[in-house]
C-alpha atoms as a PDB file:
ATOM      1  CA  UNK A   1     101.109 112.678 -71.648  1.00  0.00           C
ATOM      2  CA  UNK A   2      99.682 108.899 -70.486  1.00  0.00           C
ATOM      3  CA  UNK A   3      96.361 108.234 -71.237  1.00  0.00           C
ATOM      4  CA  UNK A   4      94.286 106.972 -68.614  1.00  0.00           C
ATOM      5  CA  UNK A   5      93.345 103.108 -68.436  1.00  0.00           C
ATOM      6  CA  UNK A   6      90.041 102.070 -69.702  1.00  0.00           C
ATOM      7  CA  UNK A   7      88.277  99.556 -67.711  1.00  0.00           C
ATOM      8  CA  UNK A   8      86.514  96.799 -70.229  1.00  0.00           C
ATOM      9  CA  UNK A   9      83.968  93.934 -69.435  1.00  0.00           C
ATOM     10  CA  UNK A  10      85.233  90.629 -70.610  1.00  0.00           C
ATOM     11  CA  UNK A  11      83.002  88.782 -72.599  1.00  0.00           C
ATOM     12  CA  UNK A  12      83.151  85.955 -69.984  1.00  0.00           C
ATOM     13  CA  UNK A  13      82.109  88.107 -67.982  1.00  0.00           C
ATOM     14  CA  UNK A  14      78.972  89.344 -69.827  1.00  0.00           C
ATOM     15  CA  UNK A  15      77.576  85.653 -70.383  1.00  0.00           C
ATOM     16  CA  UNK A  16      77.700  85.267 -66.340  1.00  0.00           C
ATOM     17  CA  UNK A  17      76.081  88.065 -66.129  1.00  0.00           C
ATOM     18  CA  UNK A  18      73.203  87.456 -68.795  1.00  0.00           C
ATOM     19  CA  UNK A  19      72.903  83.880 -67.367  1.00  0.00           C
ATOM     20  CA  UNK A  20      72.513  85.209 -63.395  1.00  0.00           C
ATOM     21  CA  UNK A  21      69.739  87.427 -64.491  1.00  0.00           C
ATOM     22  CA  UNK A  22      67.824  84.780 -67.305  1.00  0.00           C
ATOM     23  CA  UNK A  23      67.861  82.594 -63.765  1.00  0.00           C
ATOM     24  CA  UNK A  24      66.489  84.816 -61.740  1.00  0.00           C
ATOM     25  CA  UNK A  25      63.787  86.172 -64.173  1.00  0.00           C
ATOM     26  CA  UNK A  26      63.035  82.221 -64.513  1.00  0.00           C
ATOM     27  CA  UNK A  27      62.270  82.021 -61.078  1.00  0.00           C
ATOM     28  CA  UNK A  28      60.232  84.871 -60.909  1.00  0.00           C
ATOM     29  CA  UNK A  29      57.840  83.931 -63.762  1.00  0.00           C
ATOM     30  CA  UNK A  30      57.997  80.303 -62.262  1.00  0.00           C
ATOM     31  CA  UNK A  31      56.379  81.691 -58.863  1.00  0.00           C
ATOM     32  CA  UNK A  32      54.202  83.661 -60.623  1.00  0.00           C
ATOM     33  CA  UNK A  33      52.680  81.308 -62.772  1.00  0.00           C
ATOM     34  CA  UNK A  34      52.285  78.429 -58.993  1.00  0.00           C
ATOM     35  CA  UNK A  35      50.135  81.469 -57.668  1.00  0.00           C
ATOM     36  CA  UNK A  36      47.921  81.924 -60.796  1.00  0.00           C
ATOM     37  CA  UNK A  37      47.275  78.344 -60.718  1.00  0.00           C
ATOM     38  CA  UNK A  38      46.507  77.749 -56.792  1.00  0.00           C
ATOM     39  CA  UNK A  39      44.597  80.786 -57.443  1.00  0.00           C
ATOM     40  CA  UNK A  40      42.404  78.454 -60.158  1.00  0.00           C
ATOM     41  CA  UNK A  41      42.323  75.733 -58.085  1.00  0.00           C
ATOM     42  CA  UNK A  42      40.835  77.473 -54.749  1.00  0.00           C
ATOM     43  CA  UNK A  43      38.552  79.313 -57.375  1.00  0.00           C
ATOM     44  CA  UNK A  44      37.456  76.079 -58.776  1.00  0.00           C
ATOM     45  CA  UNK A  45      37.015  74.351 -55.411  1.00  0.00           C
ATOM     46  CA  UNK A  46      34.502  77.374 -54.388  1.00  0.00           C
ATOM     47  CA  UNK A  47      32.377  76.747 -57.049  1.00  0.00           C
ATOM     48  CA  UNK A  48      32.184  73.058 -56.333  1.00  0.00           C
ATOM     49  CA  UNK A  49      31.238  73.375 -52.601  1.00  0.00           C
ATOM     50  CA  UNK A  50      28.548  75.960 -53.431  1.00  0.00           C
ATOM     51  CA  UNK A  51      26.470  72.845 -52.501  1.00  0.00           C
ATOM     52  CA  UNK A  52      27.799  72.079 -49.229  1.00  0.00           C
ATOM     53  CA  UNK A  53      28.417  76.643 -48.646  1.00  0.00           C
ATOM     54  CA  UNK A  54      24.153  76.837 -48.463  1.00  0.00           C
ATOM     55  CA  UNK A  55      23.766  73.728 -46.255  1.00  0.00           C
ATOM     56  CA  UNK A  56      25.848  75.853 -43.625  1.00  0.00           C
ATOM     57  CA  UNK A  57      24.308  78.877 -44.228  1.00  0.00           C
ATOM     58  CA  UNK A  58      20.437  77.499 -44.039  1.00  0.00           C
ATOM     59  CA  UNK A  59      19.792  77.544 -47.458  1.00  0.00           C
ATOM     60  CA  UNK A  60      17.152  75.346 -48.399  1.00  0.00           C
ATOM     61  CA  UNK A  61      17.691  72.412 -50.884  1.00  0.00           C
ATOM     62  CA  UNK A  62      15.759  69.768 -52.062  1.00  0.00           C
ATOM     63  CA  UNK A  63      17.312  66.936 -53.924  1.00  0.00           C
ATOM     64  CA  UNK A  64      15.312  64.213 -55.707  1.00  0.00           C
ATOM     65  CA  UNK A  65      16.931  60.847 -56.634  1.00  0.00           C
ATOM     66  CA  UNK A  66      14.219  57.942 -58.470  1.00  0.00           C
ATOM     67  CA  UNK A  67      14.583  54.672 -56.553  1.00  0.00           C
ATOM     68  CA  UNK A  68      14.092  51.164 -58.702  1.00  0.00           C
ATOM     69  CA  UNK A  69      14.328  47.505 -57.477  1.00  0.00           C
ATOM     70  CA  UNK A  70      15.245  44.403 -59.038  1.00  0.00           C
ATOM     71  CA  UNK A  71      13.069  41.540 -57.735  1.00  0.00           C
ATOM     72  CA  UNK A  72      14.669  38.612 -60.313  1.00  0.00           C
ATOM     73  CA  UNK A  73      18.479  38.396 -60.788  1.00  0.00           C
ATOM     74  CA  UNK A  74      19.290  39.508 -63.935  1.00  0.00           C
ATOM     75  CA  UNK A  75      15.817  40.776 -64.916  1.00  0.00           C
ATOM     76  CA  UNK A  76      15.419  44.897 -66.132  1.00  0.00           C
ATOM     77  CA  UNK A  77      15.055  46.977 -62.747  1.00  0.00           C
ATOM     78  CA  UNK A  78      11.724  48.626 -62.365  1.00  0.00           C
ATOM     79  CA  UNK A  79      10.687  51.943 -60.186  1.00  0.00           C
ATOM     80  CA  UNK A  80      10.489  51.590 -56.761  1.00  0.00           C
ATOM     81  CA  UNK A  81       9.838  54.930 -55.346  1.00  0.00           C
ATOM     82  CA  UNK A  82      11.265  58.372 -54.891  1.00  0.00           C
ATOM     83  CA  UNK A  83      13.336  59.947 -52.293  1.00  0.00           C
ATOM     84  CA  UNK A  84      13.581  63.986 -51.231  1.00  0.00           C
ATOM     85  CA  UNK A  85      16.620  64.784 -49.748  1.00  0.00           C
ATOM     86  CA  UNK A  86      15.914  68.412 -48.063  1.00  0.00           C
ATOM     87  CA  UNK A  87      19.022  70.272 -46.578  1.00  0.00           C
ATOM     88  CA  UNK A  88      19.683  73.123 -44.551  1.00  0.00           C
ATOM     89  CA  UNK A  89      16.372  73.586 -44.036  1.00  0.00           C
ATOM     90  CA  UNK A  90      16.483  73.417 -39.916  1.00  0.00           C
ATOM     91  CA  UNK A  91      19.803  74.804 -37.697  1.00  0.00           C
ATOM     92  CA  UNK A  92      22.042  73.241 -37.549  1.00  0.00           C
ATOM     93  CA  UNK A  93      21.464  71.754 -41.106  1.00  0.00           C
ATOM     94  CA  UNK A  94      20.166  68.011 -40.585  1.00  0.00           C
ATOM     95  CA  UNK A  95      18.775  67.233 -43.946  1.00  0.00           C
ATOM     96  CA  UNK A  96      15.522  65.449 -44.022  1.00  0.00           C
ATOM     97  CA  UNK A  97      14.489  62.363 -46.006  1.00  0.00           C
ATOM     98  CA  UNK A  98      11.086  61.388 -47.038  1.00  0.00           C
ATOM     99  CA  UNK A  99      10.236  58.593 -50.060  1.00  0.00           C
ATOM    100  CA  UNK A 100       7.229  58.872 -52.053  1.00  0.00           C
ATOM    101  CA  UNK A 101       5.122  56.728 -54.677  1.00  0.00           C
ATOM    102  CA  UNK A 102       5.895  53.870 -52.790  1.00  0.00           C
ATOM    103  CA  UNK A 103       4.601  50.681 -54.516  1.00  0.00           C
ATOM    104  CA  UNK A 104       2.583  48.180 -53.797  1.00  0.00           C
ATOM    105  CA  UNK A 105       3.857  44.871 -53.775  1.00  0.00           C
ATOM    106  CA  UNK A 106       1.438  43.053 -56.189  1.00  0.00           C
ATOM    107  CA  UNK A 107       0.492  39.230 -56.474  1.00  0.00           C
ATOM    108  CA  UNK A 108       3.438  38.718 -59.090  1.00  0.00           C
ATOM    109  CA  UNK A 109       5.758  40.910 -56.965  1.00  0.00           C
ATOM    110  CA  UNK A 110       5.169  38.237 -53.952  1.00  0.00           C
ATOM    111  CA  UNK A 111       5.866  35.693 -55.218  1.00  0.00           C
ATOM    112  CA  UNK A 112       9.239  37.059 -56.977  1.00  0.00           C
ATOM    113  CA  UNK A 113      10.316  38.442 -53.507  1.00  0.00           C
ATOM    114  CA  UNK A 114       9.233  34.662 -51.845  1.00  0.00           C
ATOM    115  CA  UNK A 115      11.775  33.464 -55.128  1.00  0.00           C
ATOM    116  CA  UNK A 116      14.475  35.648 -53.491  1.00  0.00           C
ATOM    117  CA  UNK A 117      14.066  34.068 -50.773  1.00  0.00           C
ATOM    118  CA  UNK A 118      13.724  30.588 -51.128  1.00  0.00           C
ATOM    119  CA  UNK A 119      16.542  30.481 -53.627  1.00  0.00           C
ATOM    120  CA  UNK A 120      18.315  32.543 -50.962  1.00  0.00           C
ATOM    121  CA  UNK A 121      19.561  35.970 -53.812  1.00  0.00           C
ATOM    122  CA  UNK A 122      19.978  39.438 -53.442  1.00  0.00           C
ATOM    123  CA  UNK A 123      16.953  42.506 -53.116  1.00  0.00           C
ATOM    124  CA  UNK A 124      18.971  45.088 -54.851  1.00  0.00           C
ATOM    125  CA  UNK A 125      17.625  48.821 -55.269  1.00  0.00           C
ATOM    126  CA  UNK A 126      19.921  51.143 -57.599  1.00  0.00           C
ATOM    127  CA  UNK A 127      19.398  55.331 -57.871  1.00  0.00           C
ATOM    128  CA  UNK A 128      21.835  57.411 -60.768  1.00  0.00           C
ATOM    129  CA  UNK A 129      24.279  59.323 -59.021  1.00  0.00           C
ATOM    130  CA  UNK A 130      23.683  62.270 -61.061  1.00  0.00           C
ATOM    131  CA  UNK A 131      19.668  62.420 -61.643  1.00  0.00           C
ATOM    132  CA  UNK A 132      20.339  65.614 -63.924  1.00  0.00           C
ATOM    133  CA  UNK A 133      22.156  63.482 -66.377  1.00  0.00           C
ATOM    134  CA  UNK A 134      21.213  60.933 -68.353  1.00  0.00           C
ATOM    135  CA  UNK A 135      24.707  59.184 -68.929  1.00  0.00           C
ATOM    136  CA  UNK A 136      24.839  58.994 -65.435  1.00  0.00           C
ATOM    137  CA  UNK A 137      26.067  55.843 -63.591  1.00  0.00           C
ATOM    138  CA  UNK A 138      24.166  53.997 -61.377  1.00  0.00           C
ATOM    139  CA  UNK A 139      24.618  53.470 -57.471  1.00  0.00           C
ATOM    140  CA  UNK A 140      23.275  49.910 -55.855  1.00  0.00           C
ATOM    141  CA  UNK A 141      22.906  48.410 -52.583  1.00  0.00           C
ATOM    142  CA  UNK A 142      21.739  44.522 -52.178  1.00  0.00           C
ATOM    143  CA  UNK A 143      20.258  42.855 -48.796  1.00  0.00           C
ATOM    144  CA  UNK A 144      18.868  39.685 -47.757  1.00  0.00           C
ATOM    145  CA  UNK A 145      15.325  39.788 -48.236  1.00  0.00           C
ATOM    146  CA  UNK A 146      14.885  37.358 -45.552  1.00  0.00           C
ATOM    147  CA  UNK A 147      16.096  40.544 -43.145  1.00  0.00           C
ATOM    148  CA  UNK A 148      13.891  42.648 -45.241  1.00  0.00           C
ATOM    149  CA  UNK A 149      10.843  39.760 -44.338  1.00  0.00           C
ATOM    150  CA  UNK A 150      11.698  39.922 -40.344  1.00  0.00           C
ATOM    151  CA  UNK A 151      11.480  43.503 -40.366  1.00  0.00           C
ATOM    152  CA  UNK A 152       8.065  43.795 -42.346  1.00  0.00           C
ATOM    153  CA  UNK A 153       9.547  45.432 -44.694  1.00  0.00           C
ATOM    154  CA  UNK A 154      10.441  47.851 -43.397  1.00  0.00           C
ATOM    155  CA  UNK A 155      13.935  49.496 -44.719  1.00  0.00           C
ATOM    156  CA  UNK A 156      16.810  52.161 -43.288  1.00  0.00           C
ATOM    157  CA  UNK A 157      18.665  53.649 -46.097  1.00  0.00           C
ATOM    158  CA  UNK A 158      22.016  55.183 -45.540  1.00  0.00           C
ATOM    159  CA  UNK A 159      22.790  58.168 -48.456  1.00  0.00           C
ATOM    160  CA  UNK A 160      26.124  59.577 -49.040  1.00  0.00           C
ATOM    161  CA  UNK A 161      26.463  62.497 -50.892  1.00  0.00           C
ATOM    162  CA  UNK A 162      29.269  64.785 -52.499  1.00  0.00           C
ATOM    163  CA  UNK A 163      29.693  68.281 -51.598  1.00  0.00           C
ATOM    164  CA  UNK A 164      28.250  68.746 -55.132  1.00  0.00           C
ATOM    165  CA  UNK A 165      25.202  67.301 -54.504  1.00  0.00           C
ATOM    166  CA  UNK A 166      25.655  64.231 -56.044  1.00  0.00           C
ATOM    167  CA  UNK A 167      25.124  60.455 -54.508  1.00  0.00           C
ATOM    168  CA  UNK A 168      28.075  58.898 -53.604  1.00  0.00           C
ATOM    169  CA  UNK A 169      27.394  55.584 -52.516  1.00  0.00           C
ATOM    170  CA  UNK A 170      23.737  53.850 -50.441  1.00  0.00           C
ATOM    171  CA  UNK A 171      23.558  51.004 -48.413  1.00  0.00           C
ATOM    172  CA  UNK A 172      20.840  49.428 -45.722  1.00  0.00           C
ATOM    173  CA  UNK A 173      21.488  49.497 -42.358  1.00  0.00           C
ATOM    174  CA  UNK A 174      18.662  47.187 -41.873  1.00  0.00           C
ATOM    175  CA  UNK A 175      19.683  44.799 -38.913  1.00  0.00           C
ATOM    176  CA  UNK A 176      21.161  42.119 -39.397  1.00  0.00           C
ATOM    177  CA  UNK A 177      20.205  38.232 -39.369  1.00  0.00           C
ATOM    178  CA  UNK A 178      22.624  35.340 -39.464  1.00  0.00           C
ATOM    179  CA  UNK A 179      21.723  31.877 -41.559  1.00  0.00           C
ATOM    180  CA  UNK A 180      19.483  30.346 -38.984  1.00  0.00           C
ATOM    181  CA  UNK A 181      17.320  33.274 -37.857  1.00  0.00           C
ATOM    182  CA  UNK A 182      16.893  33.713 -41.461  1.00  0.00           C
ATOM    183  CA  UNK A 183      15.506  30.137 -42.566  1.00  0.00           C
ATOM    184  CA  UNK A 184      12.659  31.107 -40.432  1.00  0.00           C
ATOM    185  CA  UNK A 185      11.091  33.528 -42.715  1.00  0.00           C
ATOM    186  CA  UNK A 186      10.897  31.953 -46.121  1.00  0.00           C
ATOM    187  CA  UNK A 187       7.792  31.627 -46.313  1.00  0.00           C
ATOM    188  CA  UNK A 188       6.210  34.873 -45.051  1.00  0.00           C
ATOM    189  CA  UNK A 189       2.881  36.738 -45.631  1.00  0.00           C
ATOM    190  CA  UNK A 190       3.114  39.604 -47.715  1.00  0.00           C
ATOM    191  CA  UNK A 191      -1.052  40.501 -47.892  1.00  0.00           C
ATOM    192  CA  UNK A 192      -1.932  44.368 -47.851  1.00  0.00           C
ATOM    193  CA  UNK A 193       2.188  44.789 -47.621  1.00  0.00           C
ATOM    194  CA  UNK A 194       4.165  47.710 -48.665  1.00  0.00           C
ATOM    195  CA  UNK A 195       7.506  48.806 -48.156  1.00  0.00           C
ATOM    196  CA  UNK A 196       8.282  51.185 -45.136  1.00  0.00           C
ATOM    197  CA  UNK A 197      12.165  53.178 -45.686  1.00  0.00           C
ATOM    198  CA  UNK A 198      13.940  55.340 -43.668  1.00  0.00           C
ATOM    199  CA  UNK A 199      16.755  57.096 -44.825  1.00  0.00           C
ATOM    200  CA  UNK A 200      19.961  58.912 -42.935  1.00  0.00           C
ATOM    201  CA  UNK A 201      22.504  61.350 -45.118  1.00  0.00           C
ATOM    202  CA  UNK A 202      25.927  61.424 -44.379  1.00  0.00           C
ATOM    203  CA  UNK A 203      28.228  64.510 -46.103  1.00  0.00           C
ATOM    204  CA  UNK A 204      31.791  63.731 -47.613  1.00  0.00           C
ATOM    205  CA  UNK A 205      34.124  64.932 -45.017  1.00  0.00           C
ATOM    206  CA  UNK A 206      38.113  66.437 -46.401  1.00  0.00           C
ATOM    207  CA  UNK A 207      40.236  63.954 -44.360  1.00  0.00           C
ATOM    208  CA  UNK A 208      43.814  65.455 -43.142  1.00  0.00           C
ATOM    209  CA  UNK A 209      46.160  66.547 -45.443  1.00  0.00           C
ATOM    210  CA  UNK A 210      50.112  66.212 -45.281  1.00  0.00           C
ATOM    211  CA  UNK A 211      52.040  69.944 -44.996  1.00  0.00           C
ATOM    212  CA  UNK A 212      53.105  70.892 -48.031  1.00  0.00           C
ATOM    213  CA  UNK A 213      56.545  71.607 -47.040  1.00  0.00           C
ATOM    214  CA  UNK A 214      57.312  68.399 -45.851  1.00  0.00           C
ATOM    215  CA  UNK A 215      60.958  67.638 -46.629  1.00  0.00           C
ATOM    216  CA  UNK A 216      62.152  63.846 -46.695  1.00  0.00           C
ATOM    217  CA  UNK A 217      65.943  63.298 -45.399  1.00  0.00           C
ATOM    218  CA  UNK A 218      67.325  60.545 -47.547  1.00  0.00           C
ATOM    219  CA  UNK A 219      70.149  58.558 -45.556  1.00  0.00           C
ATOM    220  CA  UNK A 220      73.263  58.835 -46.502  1.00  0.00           C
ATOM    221  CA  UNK A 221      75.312  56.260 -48.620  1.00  0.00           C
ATOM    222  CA  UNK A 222      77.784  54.398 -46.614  1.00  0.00           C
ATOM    223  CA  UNK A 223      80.847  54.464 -47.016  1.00  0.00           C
ATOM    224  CA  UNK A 224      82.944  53.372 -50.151  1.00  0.00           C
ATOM    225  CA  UNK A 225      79.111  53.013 -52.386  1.00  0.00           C
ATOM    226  CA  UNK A 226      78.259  55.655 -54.715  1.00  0.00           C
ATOM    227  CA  UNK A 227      74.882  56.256 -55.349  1.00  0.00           C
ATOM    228  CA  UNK A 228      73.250  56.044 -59.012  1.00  0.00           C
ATOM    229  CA  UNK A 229      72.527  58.463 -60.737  1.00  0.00           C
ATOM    230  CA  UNK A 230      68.978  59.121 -61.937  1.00  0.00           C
ATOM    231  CA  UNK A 231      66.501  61.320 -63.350  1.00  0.00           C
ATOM    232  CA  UNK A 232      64.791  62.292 -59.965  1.00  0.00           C
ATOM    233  CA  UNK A 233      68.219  63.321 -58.578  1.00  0.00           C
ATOM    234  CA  UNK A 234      68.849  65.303 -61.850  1.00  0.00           C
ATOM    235  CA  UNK A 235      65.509  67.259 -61.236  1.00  0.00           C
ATOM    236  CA  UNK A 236      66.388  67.484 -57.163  1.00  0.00           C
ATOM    237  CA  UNK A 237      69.808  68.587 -58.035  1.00  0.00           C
ATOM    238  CA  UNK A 238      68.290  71.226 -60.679  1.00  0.00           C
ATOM    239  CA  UNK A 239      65.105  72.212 -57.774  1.00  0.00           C
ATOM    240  CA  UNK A 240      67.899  72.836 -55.227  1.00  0.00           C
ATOM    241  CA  UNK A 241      70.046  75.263 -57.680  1.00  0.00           C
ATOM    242  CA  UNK A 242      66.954  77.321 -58.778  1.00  0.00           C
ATOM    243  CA  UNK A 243      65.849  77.487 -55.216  1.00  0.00           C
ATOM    244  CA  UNK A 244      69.351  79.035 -54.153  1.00  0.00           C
ATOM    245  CA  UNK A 245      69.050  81.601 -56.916  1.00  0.00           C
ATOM    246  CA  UNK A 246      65.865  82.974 -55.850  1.00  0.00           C
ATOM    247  CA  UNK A 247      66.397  82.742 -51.956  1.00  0.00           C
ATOM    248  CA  UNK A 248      69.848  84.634 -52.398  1.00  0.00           C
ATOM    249  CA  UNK A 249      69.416  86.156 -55.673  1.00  0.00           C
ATOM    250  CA  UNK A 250      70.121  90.367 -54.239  1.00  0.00           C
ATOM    251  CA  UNK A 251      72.440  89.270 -52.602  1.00  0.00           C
ATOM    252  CA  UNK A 252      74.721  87.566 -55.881  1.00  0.00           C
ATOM    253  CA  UNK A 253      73.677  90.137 -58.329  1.00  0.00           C
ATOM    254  CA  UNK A 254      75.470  92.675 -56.645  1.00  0.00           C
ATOM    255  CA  UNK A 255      78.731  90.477 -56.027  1.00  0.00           C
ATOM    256  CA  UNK A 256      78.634  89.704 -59.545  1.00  0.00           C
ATOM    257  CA  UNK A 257      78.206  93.406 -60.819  1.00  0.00           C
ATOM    258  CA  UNK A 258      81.212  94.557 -58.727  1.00  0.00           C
ATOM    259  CA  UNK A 259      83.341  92.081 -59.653  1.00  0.00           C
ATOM    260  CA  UNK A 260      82.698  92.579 -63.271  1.00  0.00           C
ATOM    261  CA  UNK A 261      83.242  96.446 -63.407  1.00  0.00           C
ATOM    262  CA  UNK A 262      84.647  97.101 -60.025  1.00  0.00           C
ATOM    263  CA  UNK A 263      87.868  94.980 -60.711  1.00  0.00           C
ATOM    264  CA  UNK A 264      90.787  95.917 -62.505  1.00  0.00           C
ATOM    265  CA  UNK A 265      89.583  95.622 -66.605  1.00  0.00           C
ATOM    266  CA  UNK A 266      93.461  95.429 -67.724  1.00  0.00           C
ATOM    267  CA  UNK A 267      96.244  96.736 -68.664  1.00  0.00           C
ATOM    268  CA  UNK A 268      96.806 100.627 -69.421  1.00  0.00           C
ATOM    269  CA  UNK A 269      97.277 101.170 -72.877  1.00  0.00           C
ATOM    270  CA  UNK A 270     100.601 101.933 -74.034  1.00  0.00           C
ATOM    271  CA  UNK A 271     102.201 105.824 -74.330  1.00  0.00           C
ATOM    272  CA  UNK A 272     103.936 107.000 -76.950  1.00  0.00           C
ATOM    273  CA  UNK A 273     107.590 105.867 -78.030  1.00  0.00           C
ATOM    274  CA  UNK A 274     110.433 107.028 -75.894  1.00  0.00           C
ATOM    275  CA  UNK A 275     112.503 108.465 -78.051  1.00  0.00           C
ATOM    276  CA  UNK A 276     115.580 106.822 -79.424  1.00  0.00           C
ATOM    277  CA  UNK A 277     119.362 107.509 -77.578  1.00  0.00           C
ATOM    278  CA  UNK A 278     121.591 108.951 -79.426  1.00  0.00           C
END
């Protein structure tokens, strides 16, 4: 009696198999492991615009940053005041600025700042960016202090801070005075003078971002040149294969599975002898 055939996989067969599924599996724990970490990343963003989450809500904040001066180049700086930075504290949010411990100019302040001037330098006034820590680096701003003289001192601070909290960057937005207007007060009278600043905050602002999915057509060779190859278009060529596999990966597994025990696994074995003629 014949025996029936027995269909076998080929060991060719089973490799293409193994590989198909490690591929797809790769891809898998691949897009798993993108979400974890955009998942880290928004988490970590939250937590670093806590700052700039109470400003919109109202929450009150106060933020303190120690102002100090320089009045001769290269000499140490010394204090020169301190400046509250209050947010969220009126709707919307404006934050408020106020200075305190203002000094005095003294007698051997004047006549530094009248140095300044006739020598024609830079008043520069630095705060740390990070008042919390003491490694922290410094941020400056420098003026004329011949348009410091025509205004009586009197100063307008711009403040730029992080979402964090922290100062970015500060500069005056004292008005301006070209060369000439400025020669005429070299020689002013600081008596019973004291410094009188304003100050204006200004958030960081997220500029616009590029899509994500933005897809760059390269132009094609022309003809009769063949284009190097290189280790980006290894990767791209690599991207684009794994990117297949997972787009269209139910529908190959099942092409693969029926062709590898749906087909014909070979020949029947063979029956018995016929036997011999006599």
């Amino acid at each position: 009696m014949p025996r029936t055939p027995e269909r076998k996989m080929t060991l060719s067969g089973t490799c293409t198999w193994i590989v198909l599924f490690a591929s797809v599996l790769a891809g898998t724990i691949d897009s798993t492991s993108s979400n974890e970490q955009g998942l880290k990343e928004e988490s970590d963003n939250d937590f670093e615009n806590e700052w700039s989450i109470a400003s919109i809500r109202g929450i009150e904040r106060t933020l303190y940053f120690e102002l100090e001066h320089q009045l001769v180049e290269g000499a140490p700086f010394t204090p020169r005041g301190v400046v509250e930075i209050v947010t969220g504290a009126s709707t919307p949010p404006q934050p408020k600025v106020s200075f305190s411990a203002l000094p005095t100019l003294s007698l051997e302040d004047m006549e530094k700042f009248k140095m300044l001037l006739e020598h024609e330098k830079l008043y520069t006034v630095r705060a740390k960016a990070d008042p919390t820590d003491p490694a922290s680096p410094y941020v400056m701003t420098s003026v004329p202090p011949c348009m410091l003289a025509a205004m009586n001192l009197r100063e307008d601070f711009a403040f730029h801070l992080s979402d964090s909290g922290k100062l970015l960057s500060m500069e005056y937005l004292t008005p301006y005075l070209d060369e000439y207007k400025c020669a005429g007060f070299q020689t002013p009278s600081f008596e019973d003078m004291r410094f009188g600043p304003f100050g204006t905050v200004f958030k960081s602002q997220a500029g616009s971002m590029p899509p994500d999915n933005l897809v760059v057509k390269r132009d094609r060779a022309p003809q009769g040149v063949e284009l190097v190859k290189t280790a980006d278009n290894k990767e791209e060529a690599e991207e684009e294969s794994q990117s297949f596999l997972r787009k269209y990966w139910y529908i190959i597994l099942p092409i693969v599975v029926l062709s590898l025990f749906g087909g014909d696994g070979g020949s029947p074995a063979a029956g018995p002898p016929a036997a011999p003629h006599r």
